[in-house]
N, C-alpha and C. Protein backbone atom coordinates (compact mmCIF):
# COMPACT_ATOMS: atom_id res chain seq x y z
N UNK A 1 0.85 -1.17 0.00
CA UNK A 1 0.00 0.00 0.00
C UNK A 1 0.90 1.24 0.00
N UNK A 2 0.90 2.14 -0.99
CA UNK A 2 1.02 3.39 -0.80
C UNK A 2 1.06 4.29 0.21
N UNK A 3 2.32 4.74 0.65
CA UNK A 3 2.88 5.58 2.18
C UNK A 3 2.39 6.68 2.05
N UNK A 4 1.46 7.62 0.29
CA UNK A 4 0.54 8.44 0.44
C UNK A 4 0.19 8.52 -0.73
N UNK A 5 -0.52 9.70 -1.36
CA UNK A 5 -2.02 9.56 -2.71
C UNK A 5 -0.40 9.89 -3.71
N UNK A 6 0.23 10.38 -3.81
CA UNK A 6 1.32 10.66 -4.56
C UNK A 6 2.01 9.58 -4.99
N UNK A 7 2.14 8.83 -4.17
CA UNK A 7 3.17 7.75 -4.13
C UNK A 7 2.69 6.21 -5.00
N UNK A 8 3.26 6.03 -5.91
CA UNK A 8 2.83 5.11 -6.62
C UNK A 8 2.66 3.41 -5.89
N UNK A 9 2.04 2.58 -5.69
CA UNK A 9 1.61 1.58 -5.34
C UNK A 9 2.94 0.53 -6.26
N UNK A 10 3.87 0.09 -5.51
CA UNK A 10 4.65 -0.89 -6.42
C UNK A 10 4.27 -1.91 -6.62
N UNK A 11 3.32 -2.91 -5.87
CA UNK A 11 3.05 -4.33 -6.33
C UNK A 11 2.01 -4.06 -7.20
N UNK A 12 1.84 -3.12 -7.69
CA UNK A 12 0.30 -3.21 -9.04
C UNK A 12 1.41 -3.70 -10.15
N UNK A 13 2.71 -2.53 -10.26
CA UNK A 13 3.69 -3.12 -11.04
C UNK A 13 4.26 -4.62 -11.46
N UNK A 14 4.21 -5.69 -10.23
CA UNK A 14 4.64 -7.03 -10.47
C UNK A 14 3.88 -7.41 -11.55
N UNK A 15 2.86 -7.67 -11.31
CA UNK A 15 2.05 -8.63 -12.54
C UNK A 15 2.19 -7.74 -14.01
N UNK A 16 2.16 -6.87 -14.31
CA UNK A 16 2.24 -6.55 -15.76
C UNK A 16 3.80 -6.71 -16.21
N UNK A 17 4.62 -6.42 -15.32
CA UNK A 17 6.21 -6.23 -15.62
C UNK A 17 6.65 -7.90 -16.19
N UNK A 18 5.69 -8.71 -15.04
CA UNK A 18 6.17 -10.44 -15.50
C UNK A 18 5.45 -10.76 -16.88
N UNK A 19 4.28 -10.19 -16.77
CA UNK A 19 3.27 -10.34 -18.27
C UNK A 19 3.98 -9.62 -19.45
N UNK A 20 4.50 -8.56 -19.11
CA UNK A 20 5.20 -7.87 -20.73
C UNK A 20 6.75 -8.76 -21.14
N UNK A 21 7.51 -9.03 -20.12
CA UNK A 21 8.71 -9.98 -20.63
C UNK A 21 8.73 -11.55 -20.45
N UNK A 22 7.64 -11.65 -20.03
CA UNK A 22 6.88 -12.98 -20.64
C UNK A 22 6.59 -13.25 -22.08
N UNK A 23 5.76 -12.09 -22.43
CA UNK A 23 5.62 -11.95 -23.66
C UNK A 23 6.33 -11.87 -24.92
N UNK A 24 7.39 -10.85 -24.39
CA UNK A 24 8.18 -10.39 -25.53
C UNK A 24 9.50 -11.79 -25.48
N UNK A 25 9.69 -12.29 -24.08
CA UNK A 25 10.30 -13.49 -24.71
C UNK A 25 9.86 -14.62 -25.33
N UNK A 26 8.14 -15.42 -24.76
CA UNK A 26 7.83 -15.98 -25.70
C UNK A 26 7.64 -15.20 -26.97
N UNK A 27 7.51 -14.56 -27.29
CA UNK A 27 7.65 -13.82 -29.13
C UNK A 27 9.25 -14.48 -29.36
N UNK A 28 9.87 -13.55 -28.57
CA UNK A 28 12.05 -13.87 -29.34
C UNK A 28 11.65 -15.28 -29.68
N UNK A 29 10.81 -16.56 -28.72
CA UNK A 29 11.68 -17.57 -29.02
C UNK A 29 10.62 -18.08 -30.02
N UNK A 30 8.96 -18.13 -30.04
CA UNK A 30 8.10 -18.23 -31.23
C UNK A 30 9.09 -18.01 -32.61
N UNK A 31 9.52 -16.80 -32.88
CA UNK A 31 9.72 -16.08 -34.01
C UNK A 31 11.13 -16.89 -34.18
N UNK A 32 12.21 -17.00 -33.33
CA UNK A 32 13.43 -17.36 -33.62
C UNK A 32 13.16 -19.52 -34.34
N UNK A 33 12.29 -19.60 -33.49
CA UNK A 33 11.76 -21.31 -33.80
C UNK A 33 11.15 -20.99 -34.81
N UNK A 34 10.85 -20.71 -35.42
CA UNK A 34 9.76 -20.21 -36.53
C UNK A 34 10.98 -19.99 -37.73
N UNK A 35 11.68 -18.88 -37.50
CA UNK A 35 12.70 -19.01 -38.28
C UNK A 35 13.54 -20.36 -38.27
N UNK A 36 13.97 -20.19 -37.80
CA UNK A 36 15.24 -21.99 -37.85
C UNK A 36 14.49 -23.00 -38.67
N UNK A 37 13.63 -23.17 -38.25
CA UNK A 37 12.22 -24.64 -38.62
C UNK A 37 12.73 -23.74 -40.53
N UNK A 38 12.33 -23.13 -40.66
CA UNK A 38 12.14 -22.98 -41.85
C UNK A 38 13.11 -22.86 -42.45
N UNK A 39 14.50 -22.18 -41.82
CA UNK A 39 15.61 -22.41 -42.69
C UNK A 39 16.13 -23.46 -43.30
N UNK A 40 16.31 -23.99 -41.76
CA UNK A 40 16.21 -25.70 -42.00
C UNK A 40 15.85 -26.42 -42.93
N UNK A 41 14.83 -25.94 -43.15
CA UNK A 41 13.28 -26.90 -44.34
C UNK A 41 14.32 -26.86 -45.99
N UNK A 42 15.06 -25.22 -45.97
CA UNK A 42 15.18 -24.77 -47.02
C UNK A 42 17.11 -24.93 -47.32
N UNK A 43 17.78 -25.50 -46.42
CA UNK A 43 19.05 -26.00 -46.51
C UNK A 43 19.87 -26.34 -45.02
N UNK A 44 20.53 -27.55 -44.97
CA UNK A 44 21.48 -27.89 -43.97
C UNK A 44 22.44 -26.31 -43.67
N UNK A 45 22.08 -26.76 -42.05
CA UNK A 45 22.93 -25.31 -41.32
C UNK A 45 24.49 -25.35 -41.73
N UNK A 46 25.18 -26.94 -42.37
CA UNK A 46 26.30 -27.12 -42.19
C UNK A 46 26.28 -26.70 -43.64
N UNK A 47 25.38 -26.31 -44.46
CA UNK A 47 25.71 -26.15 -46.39
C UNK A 47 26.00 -24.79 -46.19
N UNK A 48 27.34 -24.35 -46.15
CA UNK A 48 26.85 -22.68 -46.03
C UNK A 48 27.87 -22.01 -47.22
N UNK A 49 28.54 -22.62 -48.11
CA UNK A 49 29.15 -22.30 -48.95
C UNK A 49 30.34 -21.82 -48.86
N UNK A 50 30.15 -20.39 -49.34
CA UNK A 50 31.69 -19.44 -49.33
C UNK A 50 31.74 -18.54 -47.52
N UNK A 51 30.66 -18.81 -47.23
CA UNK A 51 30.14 -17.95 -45.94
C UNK A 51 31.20 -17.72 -45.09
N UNK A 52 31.76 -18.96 -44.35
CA UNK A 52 32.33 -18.56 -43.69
C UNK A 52 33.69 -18.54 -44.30
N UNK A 53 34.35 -18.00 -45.05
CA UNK A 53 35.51 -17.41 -45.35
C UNK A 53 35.13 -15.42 -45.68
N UNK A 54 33.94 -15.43 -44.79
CA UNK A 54 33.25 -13.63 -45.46
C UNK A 54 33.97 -13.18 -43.90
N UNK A 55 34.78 -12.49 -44.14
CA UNK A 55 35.04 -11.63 -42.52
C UNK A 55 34.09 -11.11 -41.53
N UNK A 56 32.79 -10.60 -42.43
CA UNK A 56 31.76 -10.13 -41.83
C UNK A 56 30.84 -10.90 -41.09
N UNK A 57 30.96 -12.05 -41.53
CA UNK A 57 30.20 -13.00 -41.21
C UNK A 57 30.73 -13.78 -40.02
N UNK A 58 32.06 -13.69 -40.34
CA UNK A 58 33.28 -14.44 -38.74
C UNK A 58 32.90 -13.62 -37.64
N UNK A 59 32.93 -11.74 -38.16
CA UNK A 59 32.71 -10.68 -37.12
C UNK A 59 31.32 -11.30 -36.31
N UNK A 60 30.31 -11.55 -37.13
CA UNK A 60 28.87 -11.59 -36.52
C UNK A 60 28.77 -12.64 -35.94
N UNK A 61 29.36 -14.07 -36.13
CA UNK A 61 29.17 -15.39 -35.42
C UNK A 61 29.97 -14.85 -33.88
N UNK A 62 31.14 -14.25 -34.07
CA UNK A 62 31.92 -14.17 -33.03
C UNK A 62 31.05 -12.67 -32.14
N UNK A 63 30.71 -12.11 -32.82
CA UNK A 63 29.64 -11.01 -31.22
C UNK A 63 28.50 -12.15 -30.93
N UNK A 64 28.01 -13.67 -31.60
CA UNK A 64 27.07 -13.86 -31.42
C UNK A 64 27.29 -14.49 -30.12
N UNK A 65 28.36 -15.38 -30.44
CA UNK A 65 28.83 -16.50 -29.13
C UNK A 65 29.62 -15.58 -27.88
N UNK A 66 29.78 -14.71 -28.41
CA UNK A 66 30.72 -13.87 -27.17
C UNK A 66 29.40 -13.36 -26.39
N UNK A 67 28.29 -13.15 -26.71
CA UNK A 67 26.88 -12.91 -26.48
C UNK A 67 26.45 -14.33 -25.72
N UNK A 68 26.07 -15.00 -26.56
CA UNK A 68 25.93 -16.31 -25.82
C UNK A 68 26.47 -16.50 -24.29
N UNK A 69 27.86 -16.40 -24.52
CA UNK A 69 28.86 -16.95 -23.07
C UNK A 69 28.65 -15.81 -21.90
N UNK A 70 28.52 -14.84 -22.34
CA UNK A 70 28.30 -13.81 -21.76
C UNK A 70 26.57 -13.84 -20.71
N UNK A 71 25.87 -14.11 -21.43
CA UNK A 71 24.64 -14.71 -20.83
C UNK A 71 24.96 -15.74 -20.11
N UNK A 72 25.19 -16.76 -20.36
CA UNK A 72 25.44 -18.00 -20.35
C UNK A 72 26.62 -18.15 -18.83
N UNK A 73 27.66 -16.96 -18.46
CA UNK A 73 27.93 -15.99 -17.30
C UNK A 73 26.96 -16.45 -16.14
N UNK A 74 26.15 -15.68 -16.12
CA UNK A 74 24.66 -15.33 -15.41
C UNK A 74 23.67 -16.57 -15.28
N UNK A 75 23.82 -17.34 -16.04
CA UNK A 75 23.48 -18.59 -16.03
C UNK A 75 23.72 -19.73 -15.18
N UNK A 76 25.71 -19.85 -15.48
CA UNK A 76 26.03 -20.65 -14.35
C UNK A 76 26.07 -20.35 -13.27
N UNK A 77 25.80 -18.57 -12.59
CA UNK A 77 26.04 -17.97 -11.67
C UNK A 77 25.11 -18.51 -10.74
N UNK A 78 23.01 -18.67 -11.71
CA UNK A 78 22.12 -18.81 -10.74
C UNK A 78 22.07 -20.11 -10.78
N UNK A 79 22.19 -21.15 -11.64
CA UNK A 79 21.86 -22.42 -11.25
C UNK A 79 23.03 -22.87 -10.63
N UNK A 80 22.61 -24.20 -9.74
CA UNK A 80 23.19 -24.49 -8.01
C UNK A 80 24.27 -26.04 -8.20
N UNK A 81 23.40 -26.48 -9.67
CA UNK A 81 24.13 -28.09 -9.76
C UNK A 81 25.47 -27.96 -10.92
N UNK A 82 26.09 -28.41 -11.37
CA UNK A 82 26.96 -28.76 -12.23
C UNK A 82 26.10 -29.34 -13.51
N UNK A 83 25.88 -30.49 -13.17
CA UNK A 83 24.88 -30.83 -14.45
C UNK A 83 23.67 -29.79 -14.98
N UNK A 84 23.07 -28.50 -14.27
CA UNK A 84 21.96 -28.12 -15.26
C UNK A 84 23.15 -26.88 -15.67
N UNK A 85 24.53 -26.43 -14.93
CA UNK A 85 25.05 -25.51 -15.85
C UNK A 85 25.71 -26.15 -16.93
N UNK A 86 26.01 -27.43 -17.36
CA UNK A 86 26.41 -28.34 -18.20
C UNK A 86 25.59 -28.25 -19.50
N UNK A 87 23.85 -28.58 -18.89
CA UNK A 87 23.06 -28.49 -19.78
C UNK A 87 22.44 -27.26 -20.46
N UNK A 88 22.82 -26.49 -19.36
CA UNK A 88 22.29 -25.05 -20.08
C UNK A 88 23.34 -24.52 -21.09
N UNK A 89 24.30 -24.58 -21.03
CA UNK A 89 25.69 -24.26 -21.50
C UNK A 89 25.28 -25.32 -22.98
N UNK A 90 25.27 -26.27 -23.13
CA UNK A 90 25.45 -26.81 -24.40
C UNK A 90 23.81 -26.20 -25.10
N UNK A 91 22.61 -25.81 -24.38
CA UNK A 91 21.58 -25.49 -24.68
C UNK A 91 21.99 -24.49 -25.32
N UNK A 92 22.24 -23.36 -24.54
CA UNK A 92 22.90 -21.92 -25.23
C UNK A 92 23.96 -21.98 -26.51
N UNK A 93 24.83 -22.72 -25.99
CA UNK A 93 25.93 -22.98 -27.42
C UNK A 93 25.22 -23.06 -28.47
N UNK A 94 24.18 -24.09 -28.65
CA UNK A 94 23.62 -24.78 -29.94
C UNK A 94 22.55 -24.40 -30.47
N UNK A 95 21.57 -23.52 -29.48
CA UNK A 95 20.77 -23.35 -29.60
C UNK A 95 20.54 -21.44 -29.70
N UNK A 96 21.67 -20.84 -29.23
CA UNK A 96 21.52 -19.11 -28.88
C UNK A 96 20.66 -18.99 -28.03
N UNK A 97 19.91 -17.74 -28.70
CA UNK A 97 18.86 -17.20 -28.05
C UNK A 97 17.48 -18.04 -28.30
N UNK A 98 17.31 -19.23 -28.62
CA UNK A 98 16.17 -19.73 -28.93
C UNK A 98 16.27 -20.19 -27.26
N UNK A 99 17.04 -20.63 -26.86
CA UNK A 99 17.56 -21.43 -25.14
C UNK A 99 17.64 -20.12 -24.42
N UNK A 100 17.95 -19.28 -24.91
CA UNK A 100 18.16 -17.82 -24.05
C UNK A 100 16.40 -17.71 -23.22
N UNK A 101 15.95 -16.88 -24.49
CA UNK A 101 14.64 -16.69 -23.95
C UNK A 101 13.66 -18.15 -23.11
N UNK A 102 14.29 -18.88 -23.69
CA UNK A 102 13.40 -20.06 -22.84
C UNK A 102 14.05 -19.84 -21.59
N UNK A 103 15.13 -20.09 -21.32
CA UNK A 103 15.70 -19.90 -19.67
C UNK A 103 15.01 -18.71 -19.32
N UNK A 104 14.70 -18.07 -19.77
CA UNK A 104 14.11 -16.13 -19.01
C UNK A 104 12.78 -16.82 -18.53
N UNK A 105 12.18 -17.40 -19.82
CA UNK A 105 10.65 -17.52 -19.67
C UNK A 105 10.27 -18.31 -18.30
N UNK A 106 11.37 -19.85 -18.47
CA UNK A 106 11.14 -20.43 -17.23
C UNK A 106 11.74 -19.99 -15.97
N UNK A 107 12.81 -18.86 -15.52
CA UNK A 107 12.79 -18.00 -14.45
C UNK A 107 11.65 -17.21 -14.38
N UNK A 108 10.70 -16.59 -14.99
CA UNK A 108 9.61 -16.10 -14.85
C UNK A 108 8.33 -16.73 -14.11
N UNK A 109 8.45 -17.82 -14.25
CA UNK A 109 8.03 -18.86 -14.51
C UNK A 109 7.90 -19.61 -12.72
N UNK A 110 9.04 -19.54 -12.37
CA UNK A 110 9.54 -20.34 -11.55
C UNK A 110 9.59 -19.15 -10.06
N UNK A 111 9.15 -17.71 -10.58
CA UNK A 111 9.29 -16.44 -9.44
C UNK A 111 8.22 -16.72 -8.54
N UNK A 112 8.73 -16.27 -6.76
CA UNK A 112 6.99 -17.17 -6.50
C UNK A 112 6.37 -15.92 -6.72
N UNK A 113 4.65 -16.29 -6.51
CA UNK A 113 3.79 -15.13 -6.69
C UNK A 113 4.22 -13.89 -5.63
N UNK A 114 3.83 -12.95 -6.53
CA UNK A 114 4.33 -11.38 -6.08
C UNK A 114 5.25 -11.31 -5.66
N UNK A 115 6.20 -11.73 -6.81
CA UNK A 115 7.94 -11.14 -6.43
C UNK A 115 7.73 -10.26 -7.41
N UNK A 116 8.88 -9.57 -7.66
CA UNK A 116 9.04 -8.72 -8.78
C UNK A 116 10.13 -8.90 -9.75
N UNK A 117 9.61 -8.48 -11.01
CA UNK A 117 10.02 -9.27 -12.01
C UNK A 117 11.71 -9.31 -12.56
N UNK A 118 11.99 -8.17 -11.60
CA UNK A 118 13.84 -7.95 -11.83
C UNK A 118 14.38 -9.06 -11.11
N UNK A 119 14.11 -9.68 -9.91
CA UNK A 119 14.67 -10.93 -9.26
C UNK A 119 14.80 -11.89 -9.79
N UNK A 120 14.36 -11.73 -11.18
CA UNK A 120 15.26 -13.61 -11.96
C UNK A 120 16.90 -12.90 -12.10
N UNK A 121 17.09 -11.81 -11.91
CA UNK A 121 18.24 -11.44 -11.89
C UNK A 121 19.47 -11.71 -10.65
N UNK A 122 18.69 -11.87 -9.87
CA UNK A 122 19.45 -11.89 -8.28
C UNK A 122 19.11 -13.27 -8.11
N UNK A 123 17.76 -13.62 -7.70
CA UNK A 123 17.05 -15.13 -7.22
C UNK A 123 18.06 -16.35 -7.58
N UNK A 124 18.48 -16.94 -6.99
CA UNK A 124 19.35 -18.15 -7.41
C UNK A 124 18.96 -19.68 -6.52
């Protein structure tokens, strides 16, 4: 409850804050599965031609995985066993951000009722 009429009420905030990056991560990972499925359909990830001899293309794989590990950081930080940072780690490697946003979704997921939605950040 509000300490006065000025003062904004913070737990009205929990539930929409978990509902909007709920959302927008199931979208990243809908849309990213959505893509792959179809690339897939349309050539082997391993057919890639002249690609990787393109510098630009080395540049972009390498911010992708330095991205990856970098998450992936924060990852082994909150989980407690060896084996799920094992599994999350090869999830992320192989998978990017399709495993990214799923790990967010299921910390969301997993917050108890009326926490707030920045504590998948801390919560371990």
């Amino acid at each position: 409850m509000p300490l006065s009429a000025s003062e904004p009420n913070v737990d009205s905030h929990r539930g929409p804050q978990r509902i909007m990056l709920g959302c927008l991560f199931a979208l990243i990972f809908v849309v990213l599965l959505a893509c792959t499925i179809r690339a897939s359909l349309v050539r082997n990830v391993l057919d890639n031609g002249d690609l990787m001899s393109d510098v630009w293309f080395q540049a972009t794989l390498l911010d992708a995985y330095f991205g990856f590990l970098t998450f992936y950081v924060w990852v082994a930080w909150k989980e407690q066993t060896l084996l799920r940072r094992l599994i999350w780690f090869v999830l992320i490697m192989s998978l990017g951000n399709i495993a990214m946003s799923a790990y967010v979704i299921l910390q969301l997921i997993l917050l108890p009722p009326g926490s707030h939605a920045q504590e998948i950040l801390t919560r371990r």
